[in-house]
Protein backbone atom coordinates (compact mmCIF):
# COMPACT_ATOMS: atom_id res chain seq x y z
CA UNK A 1 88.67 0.88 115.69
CA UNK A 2 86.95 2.44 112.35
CA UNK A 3 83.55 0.92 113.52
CA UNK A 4 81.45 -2.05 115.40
CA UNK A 5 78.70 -3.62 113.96
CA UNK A 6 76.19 -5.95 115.74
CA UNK A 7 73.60 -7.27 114.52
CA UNK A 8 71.29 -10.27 116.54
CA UNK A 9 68.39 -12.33 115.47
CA UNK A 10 65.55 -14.07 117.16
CA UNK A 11 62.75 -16.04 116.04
CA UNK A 12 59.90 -14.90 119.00
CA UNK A 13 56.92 -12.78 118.05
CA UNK A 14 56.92 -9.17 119.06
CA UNK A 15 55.38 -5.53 118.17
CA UNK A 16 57.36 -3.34 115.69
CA UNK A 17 57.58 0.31 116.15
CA UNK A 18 59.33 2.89 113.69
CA UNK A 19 62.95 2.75 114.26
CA UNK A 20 64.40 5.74 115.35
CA UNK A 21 67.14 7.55 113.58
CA UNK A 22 68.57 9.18 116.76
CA UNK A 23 72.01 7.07 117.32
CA UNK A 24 72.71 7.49 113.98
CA UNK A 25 70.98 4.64 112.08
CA UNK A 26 68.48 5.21 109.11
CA UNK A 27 66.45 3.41 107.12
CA UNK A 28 68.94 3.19 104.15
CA UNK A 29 71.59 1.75 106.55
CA UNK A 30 69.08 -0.82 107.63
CA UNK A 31 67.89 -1.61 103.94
CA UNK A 32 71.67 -2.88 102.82
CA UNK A 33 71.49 -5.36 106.13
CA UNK A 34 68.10 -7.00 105.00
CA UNK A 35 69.13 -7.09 101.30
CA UNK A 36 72.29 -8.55 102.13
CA UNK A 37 71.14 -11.14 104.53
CA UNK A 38 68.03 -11.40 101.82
CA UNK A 39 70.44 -11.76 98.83
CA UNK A 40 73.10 -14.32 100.30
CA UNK A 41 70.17 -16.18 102.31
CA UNK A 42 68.34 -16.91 99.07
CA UNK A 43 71.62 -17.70 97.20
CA UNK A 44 72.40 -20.15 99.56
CA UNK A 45 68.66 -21.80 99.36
CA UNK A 46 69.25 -21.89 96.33
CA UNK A 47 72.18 -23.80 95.60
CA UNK A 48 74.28 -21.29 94.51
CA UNK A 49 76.85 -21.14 97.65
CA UNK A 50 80.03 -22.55 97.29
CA UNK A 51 80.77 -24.48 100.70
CA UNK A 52 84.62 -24.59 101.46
CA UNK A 53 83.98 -28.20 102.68
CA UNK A 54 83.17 -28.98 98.82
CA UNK A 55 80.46 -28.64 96.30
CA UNK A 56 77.90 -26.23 96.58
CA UNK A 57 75.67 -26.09 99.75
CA UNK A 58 72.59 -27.68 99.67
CA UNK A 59 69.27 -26.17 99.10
CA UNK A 60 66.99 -24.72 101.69
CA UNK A 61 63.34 -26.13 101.85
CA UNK A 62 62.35 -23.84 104.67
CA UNK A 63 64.42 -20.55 104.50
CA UNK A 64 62.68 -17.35 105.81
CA UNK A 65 62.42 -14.23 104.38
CA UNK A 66 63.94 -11.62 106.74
CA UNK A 67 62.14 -8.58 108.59
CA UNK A 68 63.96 -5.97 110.22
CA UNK A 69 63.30 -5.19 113.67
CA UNK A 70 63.31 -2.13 115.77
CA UNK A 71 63.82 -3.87 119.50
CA UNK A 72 66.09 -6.18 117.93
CA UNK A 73 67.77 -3.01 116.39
CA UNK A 74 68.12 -1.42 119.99
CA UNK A 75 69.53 -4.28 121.17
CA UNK A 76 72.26 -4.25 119.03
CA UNK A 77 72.63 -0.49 119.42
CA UNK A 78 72.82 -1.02 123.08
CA UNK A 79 76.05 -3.01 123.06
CA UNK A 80 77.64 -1.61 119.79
CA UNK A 81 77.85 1.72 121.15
CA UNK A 82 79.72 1.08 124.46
CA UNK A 83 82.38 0.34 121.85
CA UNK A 84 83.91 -2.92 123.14
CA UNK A 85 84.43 -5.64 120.68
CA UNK A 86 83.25 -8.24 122.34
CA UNK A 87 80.14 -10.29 122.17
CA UNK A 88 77.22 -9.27 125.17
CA UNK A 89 75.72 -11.94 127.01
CA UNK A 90 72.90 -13.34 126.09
CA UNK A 91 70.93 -12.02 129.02
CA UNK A 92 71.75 -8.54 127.97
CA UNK A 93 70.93 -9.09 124.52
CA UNK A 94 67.36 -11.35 125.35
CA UNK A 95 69.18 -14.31 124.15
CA UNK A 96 69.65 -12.96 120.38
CA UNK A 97 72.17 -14.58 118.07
CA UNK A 98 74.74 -11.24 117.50
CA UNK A 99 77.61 -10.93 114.91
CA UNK A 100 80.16 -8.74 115.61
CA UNK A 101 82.34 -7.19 112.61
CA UNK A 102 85.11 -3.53 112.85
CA UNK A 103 87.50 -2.37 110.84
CA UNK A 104 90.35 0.35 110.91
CA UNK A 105 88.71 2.56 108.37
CA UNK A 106 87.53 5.28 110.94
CA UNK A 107 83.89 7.00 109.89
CA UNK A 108 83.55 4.54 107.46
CA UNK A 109 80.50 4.54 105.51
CA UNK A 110 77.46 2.88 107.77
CA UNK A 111 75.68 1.69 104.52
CA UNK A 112 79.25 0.40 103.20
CA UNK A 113 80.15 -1.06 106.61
CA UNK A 114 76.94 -3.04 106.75
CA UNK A 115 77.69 -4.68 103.22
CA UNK A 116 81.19 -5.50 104.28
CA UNK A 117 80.36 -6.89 107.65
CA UNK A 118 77.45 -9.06 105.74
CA UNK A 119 79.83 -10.16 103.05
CA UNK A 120 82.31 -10.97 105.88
CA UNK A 121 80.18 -12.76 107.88
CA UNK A 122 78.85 -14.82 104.79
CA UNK A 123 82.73 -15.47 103.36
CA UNK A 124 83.19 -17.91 106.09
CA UNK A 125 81.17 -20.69 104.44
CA UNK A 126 83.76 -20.35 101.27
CA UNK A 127 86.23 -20.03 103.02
CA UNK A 128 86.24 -22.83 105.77
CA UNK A 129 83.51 -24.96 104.99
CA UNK A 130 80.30 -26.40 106.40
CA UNK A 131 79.94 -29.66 104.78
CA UNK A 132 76.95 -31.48 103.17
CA UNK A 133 75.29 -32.57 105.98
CA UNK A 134 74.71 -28.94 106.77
CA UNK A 135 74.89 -29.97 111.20
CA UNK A 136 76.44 -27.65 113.40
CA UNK A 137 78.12 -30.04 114.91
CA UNK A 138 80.86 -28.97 117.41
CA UNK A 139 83.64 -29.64 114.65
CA UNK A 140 81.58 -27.67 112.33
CA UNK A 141 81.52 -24.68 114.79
CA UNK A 142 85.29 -24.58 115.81
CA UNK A 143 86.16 -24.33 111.71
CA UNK A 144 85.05 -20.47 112.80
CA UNK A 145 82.26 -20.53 110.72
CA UNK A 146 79.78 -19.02 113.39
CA UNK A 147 79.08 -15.76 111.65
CA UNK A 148 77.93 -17.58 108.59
CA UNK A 149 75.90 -20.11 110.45
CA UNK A 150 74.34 -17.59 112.13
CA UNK A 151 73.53 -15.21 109.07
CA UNK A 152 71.91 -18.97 107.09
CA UNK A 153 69.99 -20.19 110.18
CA UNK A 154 66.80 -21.10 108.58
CA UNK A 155 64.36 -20.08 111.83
CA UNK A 156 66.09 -16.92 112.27
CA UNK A 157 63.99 -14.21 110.47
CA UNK A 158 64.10 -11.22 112.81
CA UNK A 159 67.28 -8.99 111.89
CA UNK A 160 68.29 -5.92 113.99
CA UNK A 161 71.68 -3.98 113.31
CA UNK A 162 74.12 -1.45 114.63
CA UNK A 163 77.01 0.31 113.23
CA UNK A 164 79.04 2.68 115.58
CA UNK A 165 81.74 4.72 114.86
CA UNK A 166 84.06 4.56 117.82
CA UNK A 167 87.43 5.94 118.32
CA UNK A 168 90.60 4.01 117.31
CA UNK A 169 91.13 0.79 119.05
CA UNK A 170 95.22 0.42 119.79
CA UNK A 171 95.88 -3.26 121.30
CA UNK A 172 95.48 -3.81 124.77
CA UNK A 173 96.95 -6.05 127.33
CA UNK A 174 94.34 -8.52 129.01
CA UNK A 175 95.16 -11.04 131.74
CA UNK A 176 92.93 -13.64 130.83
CA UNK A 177 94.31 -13.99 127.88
CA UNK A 178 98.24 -13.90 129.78
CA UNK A 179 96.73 -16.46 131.67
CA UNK A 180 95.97 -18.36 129.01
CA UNK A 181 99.63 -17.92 127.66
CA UNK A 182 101.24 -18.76 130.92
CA UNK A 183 99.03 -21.81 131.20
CA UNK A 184 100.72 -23.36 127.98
CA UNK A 185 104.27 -21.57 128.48
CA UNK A 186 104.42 -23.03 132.30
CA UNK A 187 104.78 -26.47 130.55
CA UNK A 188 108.19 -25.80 128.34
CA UNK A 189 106.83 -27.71 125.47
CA UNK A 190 107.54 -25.49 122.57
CA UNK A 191 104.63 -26.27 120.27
CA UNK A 192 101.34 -25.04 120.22
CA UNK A 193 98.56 -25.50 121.99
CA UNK A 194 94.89 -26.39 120.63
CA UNK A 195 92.47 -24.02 119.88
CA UNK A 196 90.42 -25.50 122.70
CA UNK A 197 93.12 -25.17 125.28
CA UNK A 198 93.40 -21.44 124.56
CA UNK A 199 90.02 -20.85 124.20
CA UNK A 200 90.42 -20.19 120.24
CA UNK A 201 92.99 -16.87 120.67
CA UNK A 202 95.98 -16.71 118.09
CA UNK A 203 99.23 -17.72 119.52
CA UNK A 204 102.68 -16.98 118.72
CA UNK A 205 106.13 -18.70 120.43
CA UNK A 206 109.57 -18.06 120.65
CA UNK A 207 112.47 -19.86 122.37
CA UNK A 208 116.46 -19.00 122.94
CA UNK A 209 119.06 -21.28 124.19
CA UNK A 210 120.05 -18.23 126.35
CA UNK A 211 118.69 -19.50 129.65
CA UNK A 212 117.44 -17.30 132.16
CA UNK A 213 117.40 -13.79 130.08
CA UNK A 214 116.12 -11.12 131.48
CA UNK A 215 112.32 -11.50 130.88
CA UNK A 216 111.68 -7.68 129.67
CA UNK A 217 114.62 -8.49 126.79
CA UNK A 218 112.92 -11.67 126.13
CA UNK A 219 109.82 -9.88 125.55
CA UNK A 220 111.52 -7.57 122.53
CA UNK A 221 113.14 -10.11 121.05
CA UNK A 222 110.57 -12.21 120.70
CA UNK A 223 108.21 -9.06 119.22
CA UNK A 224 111.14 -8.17 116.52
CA UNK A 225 111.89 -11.65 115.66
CA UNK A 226 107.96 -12.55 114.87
CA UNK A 227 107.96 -9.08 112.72
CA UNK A 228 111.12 -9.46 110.97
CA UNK A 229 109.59 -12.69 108.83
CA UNK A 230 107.66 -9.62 106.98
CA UNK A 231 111.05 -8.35 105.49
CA UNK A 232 112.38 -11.69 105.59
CA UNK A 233 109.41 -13.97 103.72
CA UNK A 234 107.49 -10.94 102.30
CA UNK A 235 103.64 -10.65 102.07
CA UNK A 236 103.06 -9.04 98.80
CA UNK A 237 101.35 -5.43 98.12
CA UNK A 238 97.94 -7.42 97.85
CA UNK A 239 98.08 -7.65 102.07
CA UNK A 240 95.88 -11.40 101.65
CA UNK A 241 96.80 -14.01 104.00
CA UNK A 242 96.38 -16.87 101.21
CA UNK A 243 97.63 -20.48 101.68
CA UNK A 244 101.01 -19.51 99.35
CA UNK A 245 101.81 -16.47 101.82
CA UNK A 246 100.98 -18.30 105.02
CA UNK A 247 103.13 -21.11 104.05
CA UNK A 248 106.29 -18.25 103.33
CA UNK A 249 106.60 -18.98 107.23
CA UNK A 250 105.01 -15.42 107.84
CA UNK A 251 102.35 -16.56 110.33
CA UNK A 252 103.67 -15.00 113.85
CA UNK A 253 103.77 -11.21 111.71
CA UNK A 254 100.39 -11.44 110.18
CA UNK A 255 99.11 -12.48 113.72
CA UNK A 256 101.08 -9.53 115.18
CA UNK A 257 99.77 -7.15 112.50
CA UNK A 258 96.27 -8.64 112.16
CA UNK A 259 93.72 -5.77 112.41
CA UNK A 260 90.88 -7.53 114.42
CA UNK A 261 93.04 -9.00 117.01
CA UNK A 262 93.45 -6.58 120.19
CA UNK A 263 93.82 -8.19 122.95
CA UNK A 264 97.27 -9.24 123.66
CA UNK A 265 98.30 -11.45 126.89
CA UNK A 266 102.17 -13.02 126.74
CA UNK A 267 104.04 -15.35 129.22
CA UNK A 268 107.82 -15.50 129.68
CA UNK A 269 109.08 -18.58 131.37
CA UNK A 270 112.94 -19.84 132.30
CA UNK A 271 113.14 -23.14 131.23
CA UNK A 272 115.62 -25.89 132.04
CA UNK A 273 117.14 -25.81 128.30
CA UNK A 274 115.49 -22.60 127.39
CA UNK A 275 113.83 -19.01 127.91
CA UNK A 276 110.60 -19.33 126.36
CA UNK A 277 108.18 -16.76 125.19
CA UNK A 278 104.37 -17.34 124.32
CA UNK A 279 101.86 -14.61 123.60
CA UNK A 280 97.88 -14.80 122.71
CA UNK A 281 95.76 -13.04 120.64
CA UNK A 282 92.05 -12.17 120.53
CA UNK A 283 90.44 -12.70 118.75
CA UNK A 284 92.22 -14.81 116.68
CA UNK A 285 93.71 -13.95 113.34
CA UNK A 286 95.54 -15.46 110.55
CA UNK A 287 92.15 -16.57 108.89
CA UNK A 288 93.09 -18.08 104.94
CA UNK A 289 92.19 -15.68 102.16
CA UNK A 290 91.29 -12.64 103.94
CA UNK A 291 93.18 -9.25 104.43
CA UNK A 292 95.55 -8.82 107.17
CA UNK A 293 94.46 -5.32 107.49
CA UNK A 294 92.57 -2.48 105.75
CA UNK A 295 94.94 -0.91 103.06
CA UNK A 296 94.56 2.57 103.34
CA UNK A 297 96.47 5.64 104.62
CA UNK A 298 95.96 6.32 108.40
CA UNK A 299 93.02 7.12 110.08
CA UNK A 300 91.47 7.58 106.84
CA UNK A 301 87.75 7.20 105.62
């Protein structure tokens, strides 16, 4: 993993100190997370966003101008530097919102990697919509729009960031997320389950007539067949999942190769008509109009 970037908000009163340059922030670094969040927050007040749901998002009457925050700041640092990408609890982070954003590109650029995590964050309103009501409902929230609803929340104002450069993240396997896969698998329906039953991951599934096969060849078979739909359906040199390449039927490769995912839990189960095979991703990919991975050569940055 190139990097991790956290970043939390909260809207209590507290003293500011200098912010201390020592884990390897600076005040340049923490300028392009306030203009960002500045820049995109006033856009959106606005009425210049354009919501995925339709039309532009409405205006804000009561957006806040951002401050950045030193203890916020060490919050963030406190969790982005253990290098995990996964969100603290909200005890350990004194019950701050947090965004979480990496990328492949080792040593990338901290300035750079806090205007792509921003811009990432922010592309989810374009890209799966809010709606005009502008309600987080519990629909709202599962459309994965979370980082952007987050980054617009009109009584946030406090911003605190982190961006680590940690050592590269290979997948690894995790057994609630097998559990997860067995739970769906142990039923020998072959279709997928809802994002709610697997607790949002990806999922990919695979079935052969051959009944009973060995569950280690199942498991390789399943893995090439997923990946051979990239020489198969082809994803083009421009590496964006849009809704023409999804629908090629290359879905189970792009979640295979999808940069952000890397936690991988599988199930193999013997059937009565069939050996079926169901692994889990997280977190999730396969997210409409956005890159499968980082083009670049390896390790680079």
């Amino acid at each position: 993993m190139g990097f991790l970037a956290a970043w939390s908000q909260r809207v209590v009163s507290n003293p500011t100190s200098k912010c201390s340059d020592s884990a390897g922030m600076n005040d340049t670094i923490r300028q392009a997370f306030l203009n960002e969040h500045n820049r995109l927050r006033s856009s959106v007040a606005r009425g210049l966003e354009v919501d995925g749901a339709g039309g532009k998002a409405p205006k804000a009457a009561k957006m806040l101008k951002m401050i950045y925050d030193c203890d916020v700041e060490n919050s963030a640092m406190k969790h982005a530097s253990k290098c995990i990408f996964e969100h603290s609890t909200y005890a350990e982070r004194n019950n701050n919102g947090e965004n979480l954003f990496k990328t492949s590109i080792l040593k990338l650029d901290k300035a750079e990697a806090a205007k792509r995590a921003s811009q990432s964050w922010w592309s989810e309103l374009k890209s799966f919509g809010v709606g005009q009501a502008n309600n987080l409902t519990m629909a709202v929230f599962n459309k994965f729009v979370g980082h952007y609803t987050q980054m617009a929340w009109e009584k946030s104002y406090k911003l605190g960031c982190a961006v680590m450069h940690c050592p590269k993240m290979t997948m690894v396997y995790d057994c609630d997320v097998e559990n997860s896969a067995m739970k769906h698998a142990s039923k020998c329906i072959f279709e997928h389950s809802t994002y709610a039953e697997r607790n949002n991951n990806g999922e990919n599934l695979f079935k052969t007539s051959i009944l009973k096969l060995d569950k280690a060849e199942a498991a390789k078979r399943a893995s090439q067949s997923w990946w051979s739909e990239l020489k198969s359906f082809g994803v083009g040199q421009a590496n964006n999942l849009t809704m023409a390449v999804f629908n090629k039927f290359v879905g189970h490769y792009t979640q295979m190769a999808w940069e952000k995912s890397y936690k991988l839990g599988c199930a193999v189960v013997h059937c009565p008509k069939m050996t079926m095979v169901n692994c889990q991703y997280s977190p999730t990919g396969n997210y409409i109009n956005q890159l499968i991975y980082t083009k670049g050569e390896p390790c680079s940055g």
